[in-house]
Protein backbone atom coordinates (compact mmCIF):
# COMPACT_ATOMS: atom_id res chain seq x y z
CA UNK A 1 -129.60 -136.07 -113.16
CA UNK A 2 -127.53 -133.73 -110.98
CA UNK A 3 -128.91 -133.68 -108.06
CA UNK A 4 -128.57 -130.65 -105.24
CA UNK A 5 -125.74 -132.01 -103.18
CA UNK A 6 -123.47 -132.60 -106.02
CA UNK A 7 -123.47 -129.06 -107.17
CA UNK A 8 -122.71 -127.73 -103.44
CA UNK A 9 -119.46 -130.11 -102.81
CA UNK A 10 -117.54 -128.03 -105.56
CA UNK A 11 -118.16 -124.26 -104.30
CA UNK A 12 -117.52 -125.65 -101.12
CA UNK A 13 -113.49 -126.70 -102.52
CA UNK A 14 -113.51 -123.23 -103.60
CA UNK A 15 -114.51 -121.98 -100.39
CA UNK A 16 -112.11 -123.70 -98.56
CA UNK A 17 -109.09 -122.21 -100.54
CA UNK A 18 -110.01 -119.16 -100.23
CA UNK A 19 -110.49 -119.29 -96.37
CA UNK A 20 -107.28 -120.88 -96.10
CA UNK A 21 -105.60 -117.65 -98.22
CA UNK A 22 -107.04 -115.83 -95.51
CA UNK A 23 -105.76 -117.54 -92.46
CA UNK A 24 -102.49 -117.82 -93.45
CA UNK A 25 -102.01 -113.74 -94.07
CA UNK A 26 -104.05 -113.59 -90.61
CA UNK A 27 -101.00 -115.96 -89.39
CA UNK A 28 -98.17 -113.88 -91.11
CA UNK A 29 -97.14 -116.27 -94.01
CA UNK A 30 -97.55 -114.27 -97.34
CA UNK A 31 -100.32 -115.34 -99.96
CA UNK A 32 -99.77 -116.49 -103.55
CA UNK A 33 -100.90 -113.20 -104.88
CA UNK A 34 -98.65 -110.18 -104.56
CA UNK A 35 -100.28 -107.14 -103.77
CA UNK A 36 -101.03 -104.33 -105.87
CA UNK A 37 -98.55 -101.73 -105.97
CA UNK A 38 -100.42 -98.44 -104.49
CA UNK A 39 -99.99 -95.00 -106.49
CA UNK A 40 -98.48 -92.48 -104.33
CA UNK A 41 -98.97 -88.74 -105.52
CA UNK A 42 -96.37 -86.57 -106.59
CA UNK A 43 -94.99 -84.19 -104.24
CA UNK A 44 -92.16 -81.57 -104.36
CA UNK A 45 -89.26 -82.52 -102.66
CA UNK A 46 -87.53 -78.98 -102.06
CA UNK A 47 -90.07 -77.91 -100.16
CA UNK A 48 -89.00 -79.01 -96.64
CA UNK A 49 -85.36 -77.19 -97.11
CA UNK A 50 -87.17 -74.20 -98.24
CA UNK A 51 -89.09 -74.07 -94.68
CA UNK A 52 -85.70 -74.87 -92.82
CA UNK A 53 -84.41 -71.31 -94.85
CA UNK A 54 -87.53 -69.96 -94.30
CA UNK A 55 -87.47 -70.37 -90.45
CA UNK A 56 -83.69 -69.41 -89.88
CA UNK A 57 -83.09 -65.82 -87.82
CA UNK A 58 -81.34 -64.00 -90.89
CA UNK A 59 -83.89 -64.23 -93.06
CA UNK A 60 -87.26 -63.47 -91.16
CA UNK A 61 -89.86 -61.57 -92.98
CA UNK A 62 -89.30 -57.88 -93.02
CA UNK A 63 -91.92 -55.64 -91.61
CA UNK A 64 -93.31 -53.84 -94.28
CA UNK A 65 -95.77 -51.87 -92.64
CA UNK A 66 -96.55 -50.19 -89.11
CA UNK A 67 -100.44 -49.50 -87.77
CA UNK A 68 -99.64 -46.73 -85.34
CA UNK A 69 -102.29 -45.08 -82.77
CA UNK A 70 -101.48 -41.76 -81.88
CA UNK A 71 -104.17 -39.95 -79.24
CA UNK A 72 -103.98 -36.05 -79.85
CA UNK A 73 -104.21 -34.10 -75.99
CA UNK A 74 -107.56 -33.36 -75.91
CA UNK A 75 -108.99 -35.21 -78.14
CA UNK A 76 -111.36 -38.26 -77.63
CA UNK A 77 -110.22 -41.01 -79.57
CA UNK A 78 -106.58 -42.12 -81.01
CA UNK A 79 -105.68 -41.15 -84.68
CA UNK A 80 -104.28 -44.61 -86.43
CA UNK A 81 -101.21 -44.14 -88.79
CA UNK A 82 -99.89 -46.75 -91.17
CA UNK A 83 -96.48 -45.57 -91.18
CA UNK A 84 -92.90 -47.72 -92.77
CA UNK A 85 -90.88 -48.70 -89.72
CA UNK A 86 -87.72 -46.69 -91.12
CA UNK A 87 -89.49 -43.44 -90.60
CA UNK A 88 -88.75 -41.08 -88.06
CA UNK A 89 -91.09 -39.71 -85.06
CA UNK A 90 -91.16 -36.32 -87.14
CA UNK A 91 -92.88 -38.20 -89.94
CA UNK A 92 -94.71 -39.85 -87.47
CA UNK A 93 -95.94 -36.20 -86.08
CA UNK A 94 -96.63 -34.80 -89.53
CA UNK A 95 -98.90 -37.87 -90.79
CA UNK A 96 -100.95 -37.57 -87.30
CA UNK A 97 -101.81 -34.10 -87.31
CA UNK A 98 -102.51 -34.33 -91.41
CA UNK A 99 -105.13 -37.34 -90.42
CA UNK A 100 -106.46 -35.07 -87.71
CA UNK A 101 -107.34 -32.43 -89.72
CA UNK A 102 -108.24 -34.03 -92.98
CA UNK A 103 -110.86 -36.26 -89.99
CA UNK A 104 -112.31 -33.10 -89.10
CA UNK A 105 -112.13 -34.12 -85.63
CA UNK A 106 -112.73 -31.69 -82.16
CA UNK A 107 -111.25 -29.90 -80.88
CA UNK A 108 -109.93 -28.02 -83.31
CA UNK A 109 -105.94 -27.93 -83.65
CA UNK A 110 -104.95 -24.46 -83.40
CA UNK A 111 -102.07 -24.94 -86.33
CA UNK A 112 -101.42 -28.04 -88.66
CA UNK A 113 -97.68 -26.86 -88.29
CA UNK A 114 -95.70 -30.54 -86.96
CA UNK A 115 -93.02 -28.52 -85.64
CA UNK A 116 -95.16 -26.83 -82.54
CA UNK A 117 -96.06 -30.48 -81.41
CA UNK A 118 -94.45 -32.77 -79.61
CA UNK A 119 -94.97 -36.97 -79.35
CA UNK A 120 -94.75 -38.79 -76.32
CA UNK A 121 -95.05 -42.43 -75.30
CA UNK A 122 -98.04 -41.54 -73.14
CA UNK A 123 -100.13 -38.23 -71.38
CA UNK A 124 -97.93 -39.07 -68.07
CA UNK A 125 -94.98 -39.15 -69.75
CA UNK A 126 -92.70 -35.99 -69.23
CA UNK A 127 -90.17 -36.65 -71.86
CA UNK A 128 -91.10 -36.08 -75.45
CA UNK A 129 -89.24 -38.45 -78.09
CA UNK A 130 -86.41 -37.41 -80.68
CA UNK A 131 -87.49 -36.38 -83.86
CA UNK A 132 -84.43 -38.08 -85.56
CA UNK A 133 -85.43 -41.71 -84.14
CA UNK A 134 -86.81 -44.50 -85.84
CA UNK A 135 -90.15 -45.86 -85.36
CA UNK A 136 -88.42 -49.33 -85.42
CA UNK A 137 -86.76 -48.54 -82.82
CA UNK A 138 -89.43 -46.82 -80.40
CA UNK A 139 -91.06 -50.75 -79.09
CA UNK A 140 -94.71 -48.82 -78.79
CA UNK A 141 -97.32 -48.37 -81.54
CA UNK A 142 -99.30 -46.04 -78.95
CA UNK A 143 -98.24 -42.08 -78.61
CA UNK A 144 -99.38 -39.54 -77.53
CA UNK A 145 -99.29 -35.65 -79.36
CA UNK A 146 -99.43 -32.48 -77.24
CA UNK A 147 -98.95 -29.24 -78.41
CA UNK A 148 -95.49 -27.16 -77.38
CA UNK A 149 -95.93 -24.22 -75.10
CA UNK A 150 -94.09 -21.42 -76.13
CA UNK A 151 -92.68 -18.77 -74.38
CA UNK A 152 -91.76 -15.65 -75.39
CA UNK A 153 -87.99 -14.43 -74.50
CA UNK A 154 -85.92 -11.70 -75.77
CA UNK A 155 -88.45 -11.40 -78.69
CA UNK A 156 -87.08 -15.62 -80.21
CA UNK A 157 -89.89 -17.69 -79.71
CA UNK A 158 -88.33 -20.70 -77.68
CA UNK A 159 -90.22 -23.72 -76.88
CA UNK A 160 -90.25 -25.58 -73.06
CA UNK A 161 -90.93 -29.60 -72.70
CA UNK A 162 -92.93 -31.10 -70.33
CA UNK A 163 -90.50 -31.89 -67.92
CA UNK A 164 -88.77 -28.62 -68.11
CA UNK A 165 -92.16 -27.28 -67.15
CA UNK A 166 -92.18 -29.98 -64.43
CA UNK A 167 -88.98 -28.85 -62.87
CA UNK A 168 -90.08 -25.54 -62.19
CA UNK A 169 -93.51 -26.19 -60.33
CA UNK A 170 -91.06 -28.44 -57.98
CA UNK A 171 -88.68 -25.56 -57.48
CA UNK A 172 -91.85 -23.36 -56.74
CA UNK A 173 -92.86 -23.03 -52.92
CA UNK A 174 -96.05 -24.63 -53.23
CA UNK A 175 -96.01 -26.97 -55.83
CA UNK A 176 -99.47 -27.97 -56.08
CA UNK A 177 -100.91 -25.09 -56.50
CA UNK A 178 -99.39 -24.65 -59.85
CA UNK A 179 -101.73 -28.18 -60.36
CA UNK A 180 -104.94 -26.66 -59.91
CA UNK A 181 -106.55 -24.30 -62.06
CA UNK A 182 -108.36 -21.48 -60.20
């Protein structure tokens, strides 16, 4: 008859093999068994180079498009404008006042004509912008759009900036009383 102790002496050979496989990896010698190989997934090599290009000054992305706020004198709020950077403030002018009008908003412009307006960087600005730039080249997204004064001479209808209008309050003799509305 088997009897109890018997049948423990041989799982405990067993035992002791395997704890000695153990020790020894813990110890740095290799075990018997080589290790399974592990699956790696499959990846794209070019994709790193195609970053690098991606990344390099002569190819950034174009800009496609421009969100442009425009805030028409008198008005309460600014009209946006998604505009292509290659187009000029003139364009620029004639999409504004079109949005404008086709908002409905207050106060009324007294002509949808883009030639009898002028766009500036801001209200304080004197100087109004050339109609033959680029938007690209501008650096704002914010303008402002004030109508041209005109003043009649010789019967031609000629138009006066801002600043020309600026120049002659200062040549006036009191120059702040051109200022003030009475």
């Amino acid at each position: 008859m088997p009897n109890s102790k018997n049948n423990r002496k041989e799982p405990e050979k067993n035992r002791k093999v395997r704890l000695s496989e153990k020790a020894s990896s813990f110890h740095g010698r290799i075990p018997t068994m080589p290790p399974a190989e592990l699956r790696r997934p499959k990846t794209v090599p070019d994709l790193i180079p195609d970053w690098t290009v991606a990344l390099s000054p002569d190819s950034r992305p174009k800009l496609m498009k421009l969100l442009l706020n425009v805030t028409i004198q008198g008005s309460l709020g600014a009209v946006q404008v998604v505009m292509s950077p290659e187009n000029t403030v003139s364009d620029l002018i004639t999409a504004s006042v079109r949005q404008y009008s086709k908002e409905c908003r207050r106060p009324i412009l007294p002509s949808t004509d883009a030639s009898l307006f002028d766009l500036h960087y801001s209200q304080f600005s004197l100087e109004s912008l050339e109609r033959e730039e680029k938007l690209m080249a501008l650096g704002s997204r914010n303008f402002f759009l004030c109508t041209k004064k005109a003043a009649a001479k010789d019967g031609e209808k000629q138009t006066t900036s801002c600043s020309k209008e600026a120049e002659k309050v200062a040549k006036s003799v009191i120059p702040w009383l051109k200022f003030m509305n009475f």
